[in-house]
PDB file of N, CA and C in Angstrom:
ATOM      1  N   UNK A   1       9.378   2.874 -13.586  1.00  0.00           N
ATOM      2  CA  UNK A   1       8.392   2.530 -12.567  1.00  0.00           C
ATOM      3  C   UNK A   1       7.689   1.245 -12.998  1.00  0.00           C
ATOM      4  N   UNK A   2       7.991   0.533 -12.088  1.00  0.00           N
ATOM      5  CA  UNK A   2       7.174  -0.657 -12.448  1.00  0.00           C
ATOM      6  C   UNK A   2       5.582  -1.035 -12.535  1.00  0.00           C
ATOM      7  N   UNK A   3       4.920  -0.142 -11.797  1.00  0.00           N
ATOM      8  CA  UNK A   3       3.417  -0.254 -12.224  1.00  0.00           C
ATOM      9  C   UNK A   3       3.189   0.632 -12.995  1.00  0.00           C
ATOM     10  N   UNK A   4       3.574   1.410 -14.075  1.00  0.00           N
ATOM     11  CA  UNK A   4       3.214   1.986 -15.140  1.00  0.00           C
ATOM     12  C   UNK A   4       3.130   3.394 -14.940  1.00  0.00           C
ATOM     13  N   UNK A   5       1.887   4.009 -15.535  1.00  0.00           N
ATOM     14  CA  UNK A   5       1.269   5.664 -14.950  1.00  0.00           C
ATOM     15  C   UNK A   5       0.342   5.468 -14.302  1.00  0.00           C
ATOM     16  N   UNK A   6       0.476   6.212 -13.076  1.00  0.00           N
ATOM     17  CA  UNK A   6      -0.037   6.524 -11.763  1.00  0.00           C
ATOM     18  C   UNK A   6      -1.494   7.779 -12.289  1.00  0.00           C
ATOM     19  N   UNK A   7      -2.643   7.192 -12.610  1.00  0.00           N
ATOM     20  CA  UNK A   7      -3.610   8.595 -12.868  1.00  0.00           C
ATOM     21  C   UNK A   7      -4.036   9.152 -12.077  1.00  0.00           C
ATOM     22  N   UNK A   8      -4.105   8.522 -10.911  1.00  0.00           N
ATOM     23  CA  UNK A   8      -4.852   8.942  -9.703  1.00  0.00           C
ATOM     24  C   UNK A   8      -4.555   8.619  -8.539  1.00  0.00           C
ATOM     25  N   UNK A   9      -4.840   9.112  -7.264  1.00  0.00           N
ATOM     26  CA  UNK A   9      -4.517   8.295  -6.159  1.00  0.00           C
ATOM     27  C   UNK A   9      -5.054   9.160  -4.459  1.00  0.00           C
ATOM     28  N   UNK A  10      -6.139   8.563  -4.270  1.00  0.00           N
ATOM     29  CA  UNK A  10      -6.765   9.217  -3.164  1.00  0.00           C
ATOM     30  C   UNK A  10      -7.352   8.292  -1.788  1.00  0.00           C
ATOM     31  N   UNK A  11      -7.648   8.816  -0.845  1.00  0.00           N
ATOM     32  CA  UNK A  11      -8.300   8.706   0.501  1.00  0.00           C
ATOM     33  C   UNK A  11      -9.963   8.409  -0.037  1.00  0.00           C
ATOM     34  N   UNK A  12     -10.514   7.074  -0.004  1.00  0.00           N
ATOM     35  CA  UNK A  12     -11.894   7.150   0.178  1.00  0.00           C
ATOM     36  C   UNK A  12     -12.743   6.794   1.329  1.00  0.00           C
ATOM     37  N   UNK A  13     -14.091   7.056   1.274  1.00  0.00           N
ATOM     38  CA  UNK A  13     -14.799   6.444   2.436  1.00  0.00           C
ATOM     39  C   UNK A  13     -15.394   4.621   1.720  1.00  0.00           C
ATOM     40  N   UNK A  14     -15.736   3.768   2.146  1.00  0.00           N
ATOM     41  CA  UNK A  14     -16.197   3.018   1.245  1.00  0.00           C
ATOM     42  C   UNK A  14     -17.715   2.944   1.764  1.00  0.00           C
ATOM     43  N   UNK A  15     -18.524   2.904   0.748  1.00  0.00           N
ATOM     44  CA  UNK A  15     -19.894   3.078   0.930  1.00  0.00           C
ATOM     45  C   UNK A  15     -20.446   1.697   0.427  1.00  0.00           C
ATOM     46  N   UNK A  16     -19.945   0.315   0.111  1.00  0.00           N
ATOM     47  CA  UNK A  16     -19.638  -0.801   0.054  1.00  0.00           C
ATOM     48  C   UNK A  16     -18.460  -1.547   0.284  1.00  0.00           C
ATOM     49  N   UNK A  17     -18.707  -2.754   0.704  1.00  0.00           N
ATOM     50  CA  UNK A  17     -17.649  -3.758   0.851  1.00  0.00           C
ATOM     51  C   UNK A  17     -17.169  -4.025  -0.214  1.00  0.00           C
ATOM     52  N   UNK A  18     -15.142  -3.891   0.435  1.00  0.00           N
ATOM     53  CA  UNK A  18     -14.379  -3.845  -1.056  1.00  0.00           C
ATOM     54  C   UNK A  18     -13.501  -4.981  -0.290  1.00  0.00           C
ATOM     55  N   UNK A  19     -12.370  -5.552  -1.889  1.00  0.00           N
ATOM     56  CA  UNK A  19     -11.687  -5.752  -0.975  1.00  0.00           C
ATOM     57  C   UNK A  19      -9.844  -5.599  -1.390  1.00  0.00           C
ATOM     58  N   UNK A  20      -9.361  -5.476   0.085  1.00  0.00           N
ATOM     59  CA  UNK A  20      -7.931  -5.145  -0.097  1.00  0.00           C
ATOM     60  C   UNK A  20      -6.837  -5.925  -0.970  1.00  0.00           C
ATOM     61  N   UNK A  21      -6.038  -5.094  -2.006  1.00  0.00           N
ATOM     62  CA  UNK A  21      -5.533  -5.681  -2.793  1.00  0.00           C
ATOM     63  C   UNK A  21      -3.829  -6.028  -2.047  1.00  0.00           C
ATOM     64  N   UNK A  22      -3.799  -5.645  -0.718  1.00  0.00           N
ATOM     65  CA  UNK A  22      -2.680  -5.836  -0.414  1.00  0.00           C
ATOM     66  C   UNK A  22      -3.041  -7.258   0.663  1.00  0.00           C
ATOM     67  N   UNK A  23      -3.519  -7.405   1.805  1.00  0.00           N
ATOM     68  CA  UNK A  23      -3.673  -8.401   2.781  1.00  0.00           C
ATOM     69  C   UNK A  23      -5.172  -9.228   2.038  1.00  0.00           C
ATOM     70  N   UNK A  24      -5.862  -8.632   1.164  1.00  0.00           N
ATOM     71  CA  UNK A  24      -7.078  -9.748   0.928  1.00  0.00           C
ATOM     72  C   UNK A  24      -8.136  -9.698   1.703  1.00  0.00           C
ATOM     73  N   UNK A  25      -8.296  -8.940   3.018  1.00  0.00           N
ATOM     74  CA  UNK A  25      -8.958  -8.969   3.804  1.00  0.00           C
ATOM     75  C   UNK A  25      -9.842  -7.907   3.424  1.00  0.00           C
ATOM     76  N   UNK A  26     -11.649  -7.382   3.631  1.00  0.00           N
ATOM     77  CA  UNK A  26     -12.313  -7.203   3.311  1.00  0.00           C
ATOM     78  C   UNK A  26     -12.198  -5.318   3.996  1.00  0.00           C
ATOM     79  N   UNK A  27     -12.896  -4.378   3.178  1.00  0.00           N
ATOM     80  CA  UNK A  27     -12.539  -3.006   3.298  1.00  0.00           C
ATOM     81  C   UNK A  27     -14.269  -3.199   3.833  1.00  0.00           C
ATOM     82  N   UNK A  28     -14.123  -2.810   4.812  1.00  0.00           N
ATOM     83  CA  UNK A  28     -15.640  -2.597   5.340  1.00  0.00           C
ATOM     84  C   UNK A  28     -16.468  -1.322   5.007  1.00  0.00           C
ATOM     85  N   UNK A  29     -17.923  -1.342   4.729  1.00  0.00           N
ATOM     86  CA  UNK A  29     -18.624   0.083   4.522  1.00  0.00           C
ATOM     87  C   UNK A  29     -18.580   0.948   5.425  1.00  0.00           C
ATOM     88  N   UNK A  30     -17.967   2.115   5.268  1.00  0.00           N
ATOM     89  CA  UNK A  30     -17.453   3.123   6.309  1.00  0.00           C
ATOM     90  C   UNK A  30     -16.236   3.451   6.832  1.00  0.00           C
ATOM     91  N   UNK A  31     -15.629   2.656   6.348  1.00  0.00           N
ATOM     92  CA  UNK A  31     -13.658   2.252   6.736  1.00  0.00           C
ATOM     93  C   UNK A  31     -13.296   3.776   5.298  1.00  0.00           C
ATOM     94  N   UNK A  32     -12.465   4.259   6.082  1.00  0.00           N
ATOM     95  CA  UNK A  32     -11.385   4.859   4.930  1.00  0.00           C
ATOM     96  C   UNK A  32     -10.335   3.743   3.870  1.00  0.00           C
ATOM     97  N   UNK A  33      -9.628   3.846   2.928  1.00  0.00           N
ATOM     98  CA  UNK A  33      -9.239   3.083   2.291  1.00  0.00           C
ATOM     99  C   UNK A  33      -8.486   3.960   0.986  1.00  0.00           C
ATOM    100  N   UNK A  34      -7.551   3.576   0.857  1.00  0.00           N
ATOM    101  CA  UNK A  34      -6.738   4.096  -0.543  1.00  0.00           C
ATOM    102  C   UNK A  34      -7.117   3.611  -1.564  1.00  0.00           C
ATOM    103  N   UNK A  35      -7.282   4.335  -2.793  1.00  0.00           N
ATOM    104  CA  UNK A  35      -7.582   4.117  -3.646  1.00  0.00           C
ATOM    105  C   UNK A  35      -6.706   3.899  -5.178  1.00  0.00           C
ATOM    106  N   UNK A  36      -6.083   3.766  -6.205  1.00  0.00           N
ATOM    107  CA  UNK A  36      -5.486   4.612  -6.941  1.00  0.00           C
ATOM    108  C   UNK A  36      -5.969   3.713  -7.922  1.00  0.00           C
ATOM    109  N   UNK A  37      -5.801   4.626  -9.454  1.00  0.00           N
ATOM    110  CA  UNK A  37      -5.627   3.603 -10.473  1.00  0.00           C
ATOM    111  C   UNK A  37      -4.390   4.686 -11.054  1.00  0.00           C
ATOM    112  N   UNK A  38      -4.478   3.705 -12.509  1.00  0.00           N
ATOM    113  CA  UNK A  38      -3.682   4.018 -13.425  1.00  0.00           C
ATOM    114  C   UNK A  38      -3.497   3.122 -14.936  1.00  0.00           C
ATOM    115  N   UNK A  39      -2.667   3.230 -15.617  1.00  0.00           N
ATOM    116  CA  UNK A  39      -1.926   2.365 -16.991  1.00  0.00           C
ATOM    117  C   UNK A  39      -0.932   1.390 -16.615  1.00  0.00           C
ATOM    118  N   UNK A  40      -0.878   0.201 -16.800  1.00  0.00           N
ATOM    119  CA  UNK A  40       0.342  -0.683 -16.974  1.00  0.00           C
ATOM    120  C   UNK A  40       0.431  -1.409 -18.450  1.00  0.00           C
ATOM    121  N   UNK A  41       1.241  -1.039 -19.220  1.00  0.00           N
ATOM    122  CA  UNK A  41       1.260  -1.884 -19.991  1.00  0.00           C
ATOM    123  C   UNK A  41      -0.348  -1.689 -21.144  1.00  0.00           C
ATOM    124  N   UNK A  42      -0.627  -0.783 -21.567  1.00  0.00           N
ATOM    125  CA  UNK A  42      -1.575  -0.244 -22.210  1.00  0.00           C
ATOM    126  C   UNK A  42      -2.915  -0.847 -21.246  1.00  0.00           C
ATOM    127  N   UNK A  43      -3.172  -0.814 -20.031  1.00  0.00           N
ATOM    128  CA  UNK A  43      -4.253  -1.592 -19.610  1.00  0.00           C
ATOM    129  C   UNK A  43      -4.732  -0.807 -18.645  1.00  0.00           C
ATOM    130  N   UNK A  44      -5.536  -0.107 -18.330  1.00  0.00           N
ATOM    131  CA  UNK A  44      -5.977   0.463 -17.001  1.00  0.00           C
ATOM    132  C   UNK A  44      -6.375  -0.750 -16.293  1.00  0.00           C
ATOM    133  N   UNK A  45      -5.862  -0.153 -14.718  1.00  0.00           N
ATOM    134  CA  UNK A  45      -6.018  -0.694 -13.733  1.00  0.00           C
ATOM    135  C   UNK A  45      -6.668   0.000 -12.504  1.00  0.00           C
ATOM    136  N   UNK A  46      -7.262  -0.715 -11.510  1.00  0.00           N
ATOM    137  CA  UNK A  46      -7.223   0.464 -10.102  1.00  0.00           C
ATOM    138  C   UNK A  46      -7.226  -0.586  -8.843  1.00  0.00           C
ATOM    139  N   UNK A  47      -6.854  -0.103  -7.717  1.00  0.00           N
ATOM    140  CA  UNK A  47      -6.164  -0.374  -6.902  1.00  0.00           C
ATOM    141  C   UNK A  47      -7.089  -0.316  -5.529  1.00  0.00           C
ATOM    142  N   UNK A  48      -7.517  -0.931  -4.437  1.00  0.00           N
ATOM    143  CA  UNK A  48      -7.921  -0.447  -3.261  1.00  0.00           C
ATOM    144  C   UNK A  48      -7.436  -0.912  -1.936  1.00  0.00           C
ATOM    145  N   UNK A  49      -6.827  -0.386  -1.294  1.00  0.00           N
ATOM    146  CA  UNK A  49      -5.978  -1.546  -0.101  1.00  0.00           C
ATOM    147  C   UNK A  49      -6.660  -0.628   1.004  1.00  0.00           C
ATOM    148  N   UNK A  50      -5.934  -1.069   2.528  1.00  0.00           N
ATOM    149  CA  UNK A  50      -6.617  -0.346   3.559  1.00  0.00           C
ATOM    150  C   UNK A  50      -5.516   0.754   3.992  1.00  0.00           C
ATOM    151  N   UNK A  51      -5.962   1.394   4.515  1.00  0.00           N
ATOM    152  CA  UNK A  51      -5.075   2.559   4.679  1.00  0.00           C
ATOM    153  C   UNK A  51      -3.820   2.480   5.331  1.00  0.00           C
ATOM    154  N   UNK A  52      -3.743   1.221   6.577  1.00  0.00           N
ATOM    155  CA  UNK A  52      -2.637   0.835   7.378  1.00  0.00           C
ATOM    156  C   UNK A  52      -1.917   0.070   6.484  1.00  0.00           C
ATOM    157  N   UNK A  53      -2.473  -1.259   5.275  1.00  0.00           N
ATOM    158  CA  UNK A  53      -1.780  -1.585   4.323  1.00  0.00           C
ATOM    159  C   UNK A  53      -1.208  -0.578   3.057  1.00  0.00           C
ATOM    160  N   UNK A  54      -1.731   0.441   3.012  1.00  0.00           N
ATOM    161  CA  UNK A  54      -1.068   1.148   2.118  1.00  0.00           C
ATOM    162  C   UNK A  54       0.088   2.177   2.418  1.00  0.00           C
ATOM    163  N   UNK A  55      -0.170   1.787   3.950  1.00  0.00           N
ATOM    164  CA  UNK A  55       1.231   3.044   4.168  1.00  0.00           C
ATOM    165  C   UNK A  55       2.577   2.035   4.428  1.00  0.00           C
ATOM    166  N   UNK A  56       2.389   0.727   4.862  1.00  0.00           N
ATOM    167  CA  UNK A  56       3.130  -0.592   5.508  1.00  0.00           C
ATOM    168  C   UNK A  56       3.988  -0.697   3.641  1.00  0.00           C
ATOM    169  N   UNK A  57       3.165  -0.904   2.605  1.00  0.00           N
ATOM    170  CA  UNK A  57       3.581  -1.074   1.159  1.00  0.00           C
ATOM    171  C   UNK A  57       4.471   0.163   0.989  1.00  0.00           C
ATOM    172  N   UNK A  58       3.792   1.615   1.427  1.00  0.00           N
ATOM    173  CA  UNK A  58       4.745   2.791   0.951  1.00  0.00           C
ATOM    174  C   UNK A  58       6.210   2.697   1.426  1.00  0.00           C
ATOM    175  N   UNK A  59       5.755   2.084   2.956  1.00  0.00           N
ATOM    176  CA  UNK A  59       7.348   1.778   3.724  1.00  0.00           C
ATOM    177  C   UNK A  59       7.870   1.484   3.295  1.00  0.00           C
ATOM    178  N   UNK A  60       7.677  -0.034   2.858  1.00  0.00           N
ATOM    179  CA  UNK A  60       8.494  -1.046   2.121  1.00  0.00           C
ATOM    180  C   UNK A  60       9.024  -0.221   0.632  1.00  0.00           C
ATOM    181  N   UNK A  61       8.807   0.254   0.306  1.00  0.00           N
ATOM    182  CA  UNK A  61       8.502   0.565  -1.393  1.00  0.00           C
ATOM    183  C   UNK A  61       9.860   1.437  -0.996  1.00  0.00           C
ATOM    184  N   UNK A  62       9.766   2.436   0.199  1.00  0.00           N
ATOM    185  CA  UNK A  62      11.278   3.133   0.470  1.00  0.00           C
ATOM    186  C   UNK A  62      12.576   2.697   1.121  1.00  0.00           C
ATOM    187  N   UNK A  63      11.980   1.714   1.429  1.00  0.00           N
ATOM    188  CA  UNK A  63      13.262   0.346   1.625  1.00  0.00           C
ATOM    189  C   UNK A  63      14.224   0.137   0.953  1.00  0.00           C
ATOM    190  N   UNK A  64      13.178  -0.469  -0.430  1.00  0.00           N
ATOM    191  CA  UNK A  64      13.334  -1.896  -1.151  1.00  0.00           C
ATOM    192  C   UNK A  64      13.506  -1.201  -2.654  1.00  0.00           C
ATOM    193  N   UNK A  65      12.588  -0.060  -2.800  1.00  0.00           N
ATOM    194  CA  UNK A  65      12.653   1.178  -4.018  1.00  0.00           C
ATOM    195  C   UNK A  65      12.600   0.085  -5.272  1.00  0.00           C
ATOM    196  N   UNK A  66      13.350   0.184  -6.141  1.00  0.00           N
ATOM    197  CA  UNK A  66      12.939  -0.702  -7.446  1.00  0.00           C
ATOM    198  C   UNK A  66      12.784  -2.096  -7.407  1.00  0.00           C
ATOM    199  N   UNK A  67      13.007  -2.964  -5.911  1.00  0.00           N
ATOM    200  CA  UNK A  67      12.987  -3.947  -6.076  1.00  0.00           C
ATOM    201  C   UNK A  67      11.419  -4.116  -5.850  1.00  0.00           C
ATOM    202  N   UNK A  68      10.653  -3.470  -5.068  1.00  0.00           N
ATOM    203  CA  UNK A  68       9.498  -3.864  -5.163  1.00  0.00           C
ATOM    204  C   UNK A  68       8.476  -4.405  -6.109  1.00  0.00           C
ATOM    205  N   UNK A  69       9.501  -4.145  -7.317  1.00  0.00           N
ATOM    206  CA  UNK A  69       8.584  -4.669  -8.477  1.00  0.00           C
ATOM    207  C   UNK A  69       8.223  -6.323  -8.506  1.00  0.00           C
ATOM    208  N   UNK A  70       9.021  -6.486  -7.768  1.00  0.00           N
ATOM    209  CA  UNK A  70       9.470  -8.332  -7.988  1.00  0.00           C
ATOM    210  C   UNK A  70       8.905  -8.573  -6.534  1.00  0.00           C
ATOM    211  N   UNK A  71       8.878  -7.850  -5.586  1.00  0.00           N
ATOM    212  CA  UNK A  71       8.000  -8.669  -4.127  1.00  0.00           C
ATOM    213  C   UNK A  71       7.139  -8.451  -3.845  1.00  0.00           C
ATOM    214  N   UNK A  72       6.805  -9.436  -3.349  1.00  0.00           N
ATOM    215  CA  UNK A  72       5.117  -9.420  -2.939  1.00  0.00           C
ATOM    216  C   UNK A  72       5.070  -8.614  -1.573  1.00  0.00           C
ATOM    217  N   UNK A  73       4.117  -7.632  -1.307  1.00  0.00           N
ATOM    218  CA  UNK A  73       4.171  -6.987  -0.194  1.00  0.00           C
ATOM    219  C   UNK A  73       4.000  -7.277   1.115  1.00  0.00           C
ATOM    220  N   UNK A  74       3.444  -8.504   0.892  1.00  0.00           N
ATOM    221  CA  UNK A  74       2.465  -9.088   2.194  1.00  0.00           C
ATOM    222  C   UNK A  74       4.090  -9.888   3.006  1.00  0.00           C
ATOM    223  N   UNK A  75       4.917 -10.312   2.136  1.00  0.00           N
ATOM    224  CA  UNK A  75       6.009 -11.220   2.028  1.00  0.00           C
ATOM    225  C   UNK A  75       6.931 -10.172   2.956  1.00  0.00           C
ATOM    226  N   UNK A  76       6.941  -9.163   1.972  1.00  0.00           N
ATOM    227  CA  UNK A  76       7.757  -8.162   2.588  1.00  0.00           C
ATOM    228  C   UNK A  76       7.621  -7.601   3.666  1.00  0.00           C
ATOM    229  N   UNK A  77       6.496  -7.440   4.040  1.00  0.00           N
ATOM    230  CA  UNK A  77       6.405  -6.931   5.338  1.00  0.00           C
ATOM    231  C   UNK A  77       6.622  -7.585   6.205  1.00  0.00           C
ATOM    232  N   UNK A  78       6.209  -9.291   6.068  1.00  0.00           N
ATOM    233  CA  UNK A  78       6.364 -10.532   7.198  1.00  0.00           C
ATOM    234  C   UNK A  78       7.997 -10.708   7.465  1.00  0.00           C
ATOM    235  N   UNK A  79       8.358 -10.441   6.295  1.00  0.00           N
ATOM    236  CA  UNK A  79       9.677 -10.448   6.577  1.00  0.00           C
ATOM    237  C   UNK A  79      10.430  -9.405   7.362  1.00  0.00           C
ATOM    238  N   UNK A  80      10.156  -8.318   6.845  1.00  0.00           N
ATOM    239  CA  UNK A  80      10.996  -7.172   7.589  1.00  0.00           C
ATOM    240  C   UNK A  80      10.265  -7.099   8.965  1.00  0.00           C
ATOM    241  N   UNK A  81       9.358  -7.892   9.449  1.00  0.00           N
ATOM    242  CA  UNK A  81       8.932  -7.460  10.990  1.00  0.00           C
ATOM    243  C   UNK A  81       9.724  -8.626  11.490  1.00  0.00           C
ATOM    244  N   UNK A  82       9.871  -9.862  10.920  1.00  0.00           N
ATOM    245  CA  UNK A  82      10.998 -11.057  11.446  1.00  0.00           C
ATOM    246  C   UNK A  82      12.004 -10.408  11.948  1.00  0.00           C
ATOM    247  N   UNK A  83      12.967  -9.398  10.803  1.00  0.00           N
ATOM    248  CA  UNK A  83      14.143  -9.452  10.559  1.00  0.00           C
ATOM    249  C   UNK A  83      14.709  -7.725  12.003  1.00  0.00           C
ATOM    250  N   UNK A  84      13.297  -7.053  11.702  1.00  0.00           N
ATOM    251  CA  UNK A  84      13.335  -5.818  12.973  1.00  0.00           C
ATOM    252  C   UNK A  84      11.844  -5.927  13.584  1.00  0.00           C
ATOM    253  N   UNK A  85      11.507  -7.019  13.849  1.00  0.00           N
ATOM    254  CA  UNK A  85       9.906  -6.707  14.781  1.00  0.00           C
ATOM    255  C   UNK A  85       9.168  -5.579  13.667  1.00  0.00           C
ATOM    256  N   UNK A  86       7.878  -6.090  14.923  1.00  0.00           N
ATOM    257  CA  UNK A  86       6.626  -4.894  14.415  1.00  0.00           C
ATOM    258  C   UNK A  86       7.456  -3.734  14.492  1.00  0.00           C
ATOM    259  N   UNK A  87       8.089  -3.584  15.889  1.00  0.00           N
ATOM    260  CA  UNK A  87       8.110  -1.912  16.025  1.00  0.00           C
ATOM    261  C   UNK A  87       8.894  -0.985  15.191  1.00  0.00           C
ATOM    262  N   UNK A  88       9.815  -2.387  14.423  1.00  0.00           N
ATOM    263  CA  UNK A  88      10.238  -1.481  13.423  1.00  0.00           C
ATOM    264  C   UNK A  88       9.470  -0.834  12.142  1.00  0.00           C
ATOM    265  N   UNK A  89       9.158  -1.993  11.729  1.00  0.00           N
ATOM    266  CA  UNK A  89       8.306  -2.247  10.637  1.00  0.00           C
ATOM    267  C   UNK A  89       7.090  -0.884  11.031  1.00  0.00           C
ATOM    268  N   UNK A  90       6.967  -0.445  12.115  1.00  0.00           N
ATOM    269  CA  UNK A  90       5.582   0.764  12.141  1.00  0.00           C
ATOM    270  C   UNK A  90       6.478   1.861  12.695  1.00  0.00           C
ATOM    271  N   UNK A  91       7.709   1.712  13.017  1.00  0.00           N
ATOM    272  CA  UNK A  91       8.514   3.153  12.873  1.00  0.00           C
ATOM    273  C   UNK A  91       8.616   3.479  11.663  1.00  0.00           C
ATOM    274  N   UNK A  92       9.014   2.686  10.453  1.00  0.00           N
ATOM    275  CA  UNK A  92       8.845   3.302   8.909  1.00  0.00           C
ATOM    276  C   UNK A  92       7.380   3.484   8.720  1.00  0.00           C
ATOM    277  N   UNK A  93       6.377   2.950   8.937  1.00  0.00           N
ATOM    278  CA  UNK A  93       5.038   3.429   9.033  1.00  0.00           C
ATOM    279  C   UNK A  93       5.069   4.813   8.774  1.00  0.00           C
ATOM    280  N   UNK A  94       5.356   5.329  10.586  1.00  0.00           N
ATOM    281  CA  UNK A  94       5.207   6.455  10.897  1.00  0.00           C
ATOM    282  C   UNK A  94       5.861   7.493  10.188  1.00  0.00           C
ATOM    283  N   UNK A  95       7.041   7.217   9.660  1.00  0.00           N
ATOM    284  CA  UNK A  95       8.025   7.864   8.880  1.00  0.00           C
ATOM    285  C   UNK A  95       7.123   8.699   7.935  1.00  0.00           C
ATOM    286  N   UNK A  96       6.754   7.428   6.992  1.00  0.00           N
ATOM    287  CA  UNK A  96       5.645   7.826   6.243  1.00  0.00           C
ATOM    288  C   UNK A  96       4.721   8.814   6.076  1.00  0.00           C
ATOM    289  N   UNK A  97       3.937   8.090   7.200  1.00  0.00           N
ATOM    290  CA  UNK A  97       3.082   9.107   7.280  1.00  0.00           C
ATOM    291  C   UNK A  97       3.403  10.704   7.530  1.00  0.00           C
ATOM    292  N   UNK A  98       4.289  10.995   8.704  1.00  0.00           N
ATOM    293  CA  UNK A  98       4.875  12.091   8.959  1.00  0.00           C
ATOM    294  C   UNK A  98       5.154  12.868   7.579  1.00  0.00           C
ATOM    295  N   UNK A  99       5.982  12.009   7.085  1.00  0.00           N
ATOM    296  CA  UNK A  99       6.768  12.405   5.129  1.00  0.00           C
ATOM    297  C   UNK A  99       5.114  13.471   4.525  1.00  0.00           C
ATOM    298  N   UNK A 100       4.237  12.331   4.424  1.00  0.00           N
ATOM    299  CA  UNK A 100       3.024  13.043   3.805  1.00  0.00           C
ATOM    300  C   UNK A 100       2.128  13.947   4.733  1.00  0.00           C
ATOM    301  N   UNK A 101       2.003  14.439   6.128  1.00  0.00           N
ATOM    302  CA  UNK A 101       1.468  15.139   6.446  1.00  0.00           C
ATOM    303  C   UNK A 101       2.436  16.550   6.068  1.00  0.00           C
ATOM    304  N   UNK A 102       3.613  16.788   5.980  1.00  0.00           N
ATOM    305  CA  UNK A 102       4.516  17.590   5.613  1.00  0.00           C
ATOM    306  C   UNK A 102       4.618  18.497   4.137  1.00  0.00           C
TER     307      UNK A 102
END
């Protein structure tokens, strides 16, 4: 696994402005938002993206599986909506999500 050990990984509310480690764009106070940390490389880390970016990354991640280590997500996604549109790109969304309500 390329980001190391996974310690944690949850659904928050944000009770301050954060911001997303996947698009850059700002997690507003009151927005839900993913959270995770963990170890890479003897270093704790933690993680906060928005919830629509974190399921768009999970997509990709079941795509692309070990290559994700090497792409950038934001890349990846622009690309795979080029290559099959949005609607594809949020049918694996949904996949997703479905996968984890299950």
């Amino acid at each position: 696994m390329c980001y190391g050990e996974l310690l944690s990984s949850a659904e928050h509310r944000a009770r301050k402005e954060h911001r997303c480690g996947i698009c850059g764009k700002a997690i507003r106070p009151g927005e839900k938002y993913h959270y995770q940390s963990g170890k890479y490389e003897g270093e704790f880390y933690t993680a906060k993206a928005h919830r629509r970016c974190h399921d768009i990354q999970a997509a990709l991640w079941n795509r692309y599986e070990e290559d994700m280590c090497y792409i950038d997500p934001q890349e990846a996604a622009q690309t795979e909506a080029k290559e099959n549109g949005w609607r594809g790109l949020l049918a694996m969304v949904r996949k997703v999500r479905a996968w984890r309500k299950s």
